[in-house]
Protein backbone atom coordinates (compact mmCIF):
# COMPACT_ATOMS: atom_id res chain seq x y z
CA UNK A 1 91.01 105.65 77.03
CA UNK A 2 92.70 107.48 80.02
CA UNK A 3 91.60 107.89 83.50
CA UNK A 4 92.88 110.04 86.34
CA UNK A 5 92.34 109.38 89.81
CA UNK A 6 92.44 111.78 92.78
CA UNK A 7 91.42 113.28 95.67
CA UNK A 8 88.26 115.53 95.72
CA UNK A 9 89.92 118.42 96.39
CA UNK A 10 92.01 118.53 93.34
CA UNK A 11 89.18 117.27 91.07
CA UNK A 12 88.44 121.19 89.74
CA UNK A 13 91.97 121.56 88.28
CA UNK A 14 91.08 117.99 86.08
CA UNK A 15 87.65 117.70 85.35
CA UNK A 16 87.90 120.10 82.48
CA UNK A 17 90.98 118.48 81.07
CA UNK A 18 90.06 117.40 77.25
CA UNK A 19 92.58 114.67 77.59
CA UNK A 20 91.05 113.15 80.11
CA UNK A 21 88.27 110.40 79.33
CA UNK A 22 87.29 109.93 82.77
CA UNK A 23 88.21 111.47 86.21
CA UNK A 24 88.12 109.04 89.64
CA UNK A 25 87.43 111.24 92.32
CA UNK A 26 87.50 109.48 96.12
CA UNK A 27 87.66 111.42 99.48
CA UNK A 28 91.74 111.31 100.69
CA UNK A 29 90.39 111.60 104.30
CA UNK A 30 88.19 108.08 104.07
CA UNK A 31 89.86 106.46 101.47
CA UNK A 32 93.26 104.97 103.45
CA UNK A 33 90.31 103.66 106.28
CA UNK A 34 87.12 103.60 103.80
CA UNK A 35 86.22 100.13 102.53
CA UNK A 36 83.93 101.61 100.04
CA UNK A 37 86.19 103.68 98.33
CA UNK A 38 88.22 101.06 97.69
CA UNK A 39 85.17 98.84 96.19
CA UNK A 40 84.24 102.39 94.35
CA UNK A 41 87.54 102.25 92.72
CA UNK A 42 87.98 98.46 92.07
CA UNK A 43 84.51 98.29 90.06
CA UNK A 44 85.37 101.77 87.68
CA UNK A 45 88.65 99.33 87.26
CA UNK A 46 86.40 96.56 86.27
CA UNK A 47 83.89 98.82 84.62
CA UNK A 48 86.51 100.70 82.38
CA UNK A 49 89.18 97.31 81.86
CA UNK A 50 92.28 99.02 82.25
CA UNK A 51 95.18 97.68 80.44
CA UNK A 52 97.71 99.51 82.62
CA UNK A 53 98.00 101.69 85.92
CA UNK A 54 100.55 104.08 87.00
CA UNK A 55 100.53 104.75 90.44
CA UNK A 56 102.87 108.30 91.03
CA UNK A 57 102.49 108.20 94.75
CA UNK A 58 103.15 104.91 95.75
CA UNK A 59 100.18 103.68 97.26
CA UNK A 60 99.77 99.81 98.23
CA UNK A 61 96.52 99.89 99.02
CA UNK A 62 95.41 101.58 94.76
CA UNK A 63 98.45 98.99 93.77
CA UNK A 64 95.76 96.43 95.54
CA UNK A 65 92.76 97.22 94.14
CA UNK A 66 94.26 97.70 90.25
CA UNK A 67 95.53 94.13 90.68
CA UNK A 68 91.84 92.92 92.02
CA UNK A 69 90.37 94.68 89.32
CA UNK A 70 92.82 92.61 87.07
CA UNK A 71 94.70 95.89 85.83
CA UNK A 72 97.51 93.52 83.61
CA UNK A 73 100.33 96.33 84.03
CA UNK A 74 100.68 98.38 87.21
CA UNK A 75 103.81 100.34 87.44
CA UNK A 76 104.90 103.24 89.92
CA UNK A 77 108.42 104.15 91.91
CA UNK A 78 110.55 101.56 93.43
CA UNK A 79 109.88 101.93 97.29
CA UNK A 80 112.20 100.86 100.34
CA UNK A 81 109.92 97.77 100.83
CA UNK A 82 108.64 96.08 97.51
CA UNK A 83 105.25 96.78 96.26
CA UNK A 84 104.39 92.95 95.41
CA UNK A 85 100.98 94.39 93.46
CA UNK A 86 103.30 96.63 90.83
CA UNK A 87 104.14 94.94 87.94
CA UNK A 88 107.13 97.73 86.79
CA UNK A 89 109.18 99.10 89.39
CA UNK A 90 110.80 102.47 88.34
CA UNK A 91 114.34 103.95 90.27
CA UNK A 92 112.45 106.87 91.62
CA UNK A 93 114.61 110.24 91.04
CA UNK A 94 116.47 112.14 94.18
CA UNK A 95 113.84 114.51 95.40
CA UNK A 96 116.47 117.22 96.17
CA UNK A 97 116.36 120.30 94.29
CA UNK A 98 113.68 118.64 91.98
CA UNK A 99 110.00 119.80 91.79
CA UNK A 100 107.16 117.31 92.47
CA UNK A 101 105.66 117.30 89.20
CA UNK A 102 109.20 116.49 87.19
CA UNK A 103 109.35 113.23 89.81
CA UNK A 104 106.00 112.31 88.15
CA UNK A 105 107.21 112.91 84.41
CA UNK A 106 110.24 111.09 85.39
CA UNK A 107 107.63 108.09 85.66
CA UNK A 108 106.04 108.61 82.82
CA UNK A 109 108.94 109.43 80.93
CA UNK A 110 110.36 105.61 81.66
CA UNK A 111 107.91 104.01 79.26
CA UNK A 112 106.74 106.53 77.17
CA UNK A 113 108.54 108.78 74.77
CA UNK A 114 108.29 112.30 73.18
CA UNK A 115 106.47 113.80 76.23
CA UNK A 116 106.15 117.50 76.00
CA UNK A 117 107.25 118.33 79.72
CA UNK A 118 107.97 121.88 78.77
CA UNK A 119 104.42 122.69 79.09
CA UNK A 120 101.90 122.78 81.63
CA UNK A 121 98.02 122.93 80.86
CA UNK A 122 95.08 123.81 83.53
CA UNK A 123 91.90 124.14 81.83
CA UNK A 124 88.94 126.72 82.93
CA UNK A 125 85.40 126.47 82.11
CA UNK A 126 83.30 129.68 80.96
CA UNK A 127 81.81 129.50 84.25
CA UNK A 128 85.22 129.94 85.83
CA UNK A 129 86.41 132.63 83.46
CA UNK A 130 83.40 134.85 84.34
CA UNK A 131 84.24 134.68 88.11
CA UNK A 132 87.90 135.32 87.55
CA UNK A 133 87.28 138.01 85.28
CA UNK A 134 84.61 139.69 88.19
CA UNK A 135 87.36 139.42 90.92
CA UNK A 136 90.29 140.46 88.94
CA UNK A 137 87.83 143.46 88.29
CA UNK A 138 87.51 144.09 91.97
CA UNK A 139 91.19 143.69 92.85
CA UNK A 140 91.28 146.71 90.38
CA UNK A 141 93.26 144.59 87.54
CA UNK A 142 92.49 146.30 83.86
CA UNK A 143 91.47 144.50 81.57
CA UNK A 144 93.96 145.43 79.04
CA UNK A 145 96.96 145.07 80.76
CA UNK A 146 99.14 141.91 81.41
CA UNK A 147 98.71 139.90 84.51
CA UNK A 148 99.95 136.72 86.08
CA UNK A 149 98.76 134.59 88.60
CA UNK A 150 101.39 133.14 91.25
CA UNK A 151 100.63 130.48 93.70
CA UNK A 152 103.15 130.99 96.19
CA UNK A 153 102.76 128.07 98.17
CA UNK A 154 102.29 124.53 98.46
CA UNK A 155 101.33 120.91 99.98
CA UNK A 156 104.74 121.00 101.31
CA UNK A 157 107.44 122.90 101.64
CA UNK A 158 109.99 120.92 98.93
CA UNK A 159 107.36 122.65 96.35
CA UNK A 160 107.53 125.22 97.67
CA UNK A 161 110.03 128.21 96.46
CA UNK A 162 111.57 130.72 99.07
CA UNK A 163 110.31 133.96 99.74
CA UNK A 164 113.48 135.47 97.99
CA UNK A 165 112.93 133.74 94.76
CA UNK A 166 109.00 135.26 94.35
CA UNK A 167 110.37 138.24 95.28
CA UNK A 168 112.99 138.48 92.61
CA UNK A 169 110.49 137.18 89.80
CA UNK A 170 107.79 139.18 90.75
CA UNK A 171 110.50 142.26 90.65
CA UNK A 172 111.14 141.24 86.94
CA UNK A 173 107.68 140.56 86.06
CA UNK A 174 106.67 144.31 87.50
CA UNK A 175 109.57 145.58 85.51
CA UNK A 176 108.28 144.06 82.33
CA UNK A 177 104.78 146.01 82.82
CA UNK A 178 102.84 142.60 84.17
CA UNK A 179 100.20 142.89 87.02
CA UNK A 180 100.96 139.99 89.49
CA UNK A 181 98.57 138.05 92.19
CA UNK A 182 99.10 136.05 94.26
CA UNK A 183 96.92 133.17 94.96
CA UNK A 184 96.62 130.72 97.66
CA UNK A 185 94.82 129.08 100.34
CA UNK A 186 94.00 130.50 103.66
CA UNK A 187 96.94 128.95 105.50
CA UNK A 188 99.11 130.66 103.08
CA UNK A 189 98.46 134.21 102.75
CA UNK A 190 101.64 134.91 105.22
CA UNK A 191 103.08 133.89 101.97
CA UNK A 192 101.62 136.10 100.18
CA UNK A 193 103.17 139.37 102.26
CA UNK A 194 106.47 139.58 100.22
């Protein structure tokens, strides 16, 4: 059985995920103050009897709750101060130069072998295709050729690639016949004027 929790923003890019058993969603902007999204979590805990929890961004307070809900391995990154609720405490990787998501393999990676970390999955429903496939007809995309979707920006800017570097894919992918757009949120479509 395997869980994900997150935030309910990013719940759309996971609830699709055939993986995925189950998907914890709480709301980020409560949750650090929000005594019931703690309880919320510590009874699916209790309801689904975790064996283990991996915690990828440190958090004392989900470290808490996984040990309340008598989660018998908790592991995540080794932190300045000591998270006395983690079980396994990994050497987390220098974030310089390194994306986000290969931190979080590098977790996984420390107890768990043969990942396939060359590939990245997001998973779409048929409700989701239908509206893509409507807007990529109004942004005048055919529906023969090529295309790829870019998100150009980011939570912060360590994910985030320069300007230059879009510009010198998207150059290439042109070149190769592709169609590219650019995604993003509304406090990043200066991004998207390359």
């Amino acid at each position: 059985f395997l869980a994900y929790s997150t935030t309910q923003r990013c719940l759309p890019l996971l609830k699709d995920n055939p993986h995925l058993d189950a998907v914890i969603a709480y709301d980020e902007k409560v949750f650090a103050l929000g005594v019931m999204d703690n309880i919320r979590l510590w009874m699916k805990m209790r309801e689904y009897q975790f064996d283990q929890a991996w915690f990828l961004h440190g958090s004392k307070t989900r470290a808490f709750v996984a040990f309340l809900a008598g989660v018998k391995t908790r592991i995540g990154f080794m932190r300045k101060k000591k998270n006395i609720f983690y079980t396994q405490a990994i050497p987390k990787p220098s974030v310089l130069d390194v994306h986000r998501g290969d931190i979080y393999l590098a977790l996984l990676e420390s107890k768990i072998s043969k990942l396939d970390t060359q590939r990245m999955e997001i998973f779409v429903n048929a409700s989701e295709i239908q509206t893509w496939q409507k807007r990529a007809s109004d942004l005048g995309i055919e529906e023969k050729r090529p295309y790829i979707v870019l998100h150009v920006g980011g939570n912060w800017e360590a994910k985030r690639w320069s300007v230059l570097k879009f510009q010198k894919l998207i150059s290439k992918l042109v070149d190769a016949g592709y169609f590219c757009v650019l995604c993003g949120t509304d406090s990043e479509v200066a991004l998207t004027h390359c």
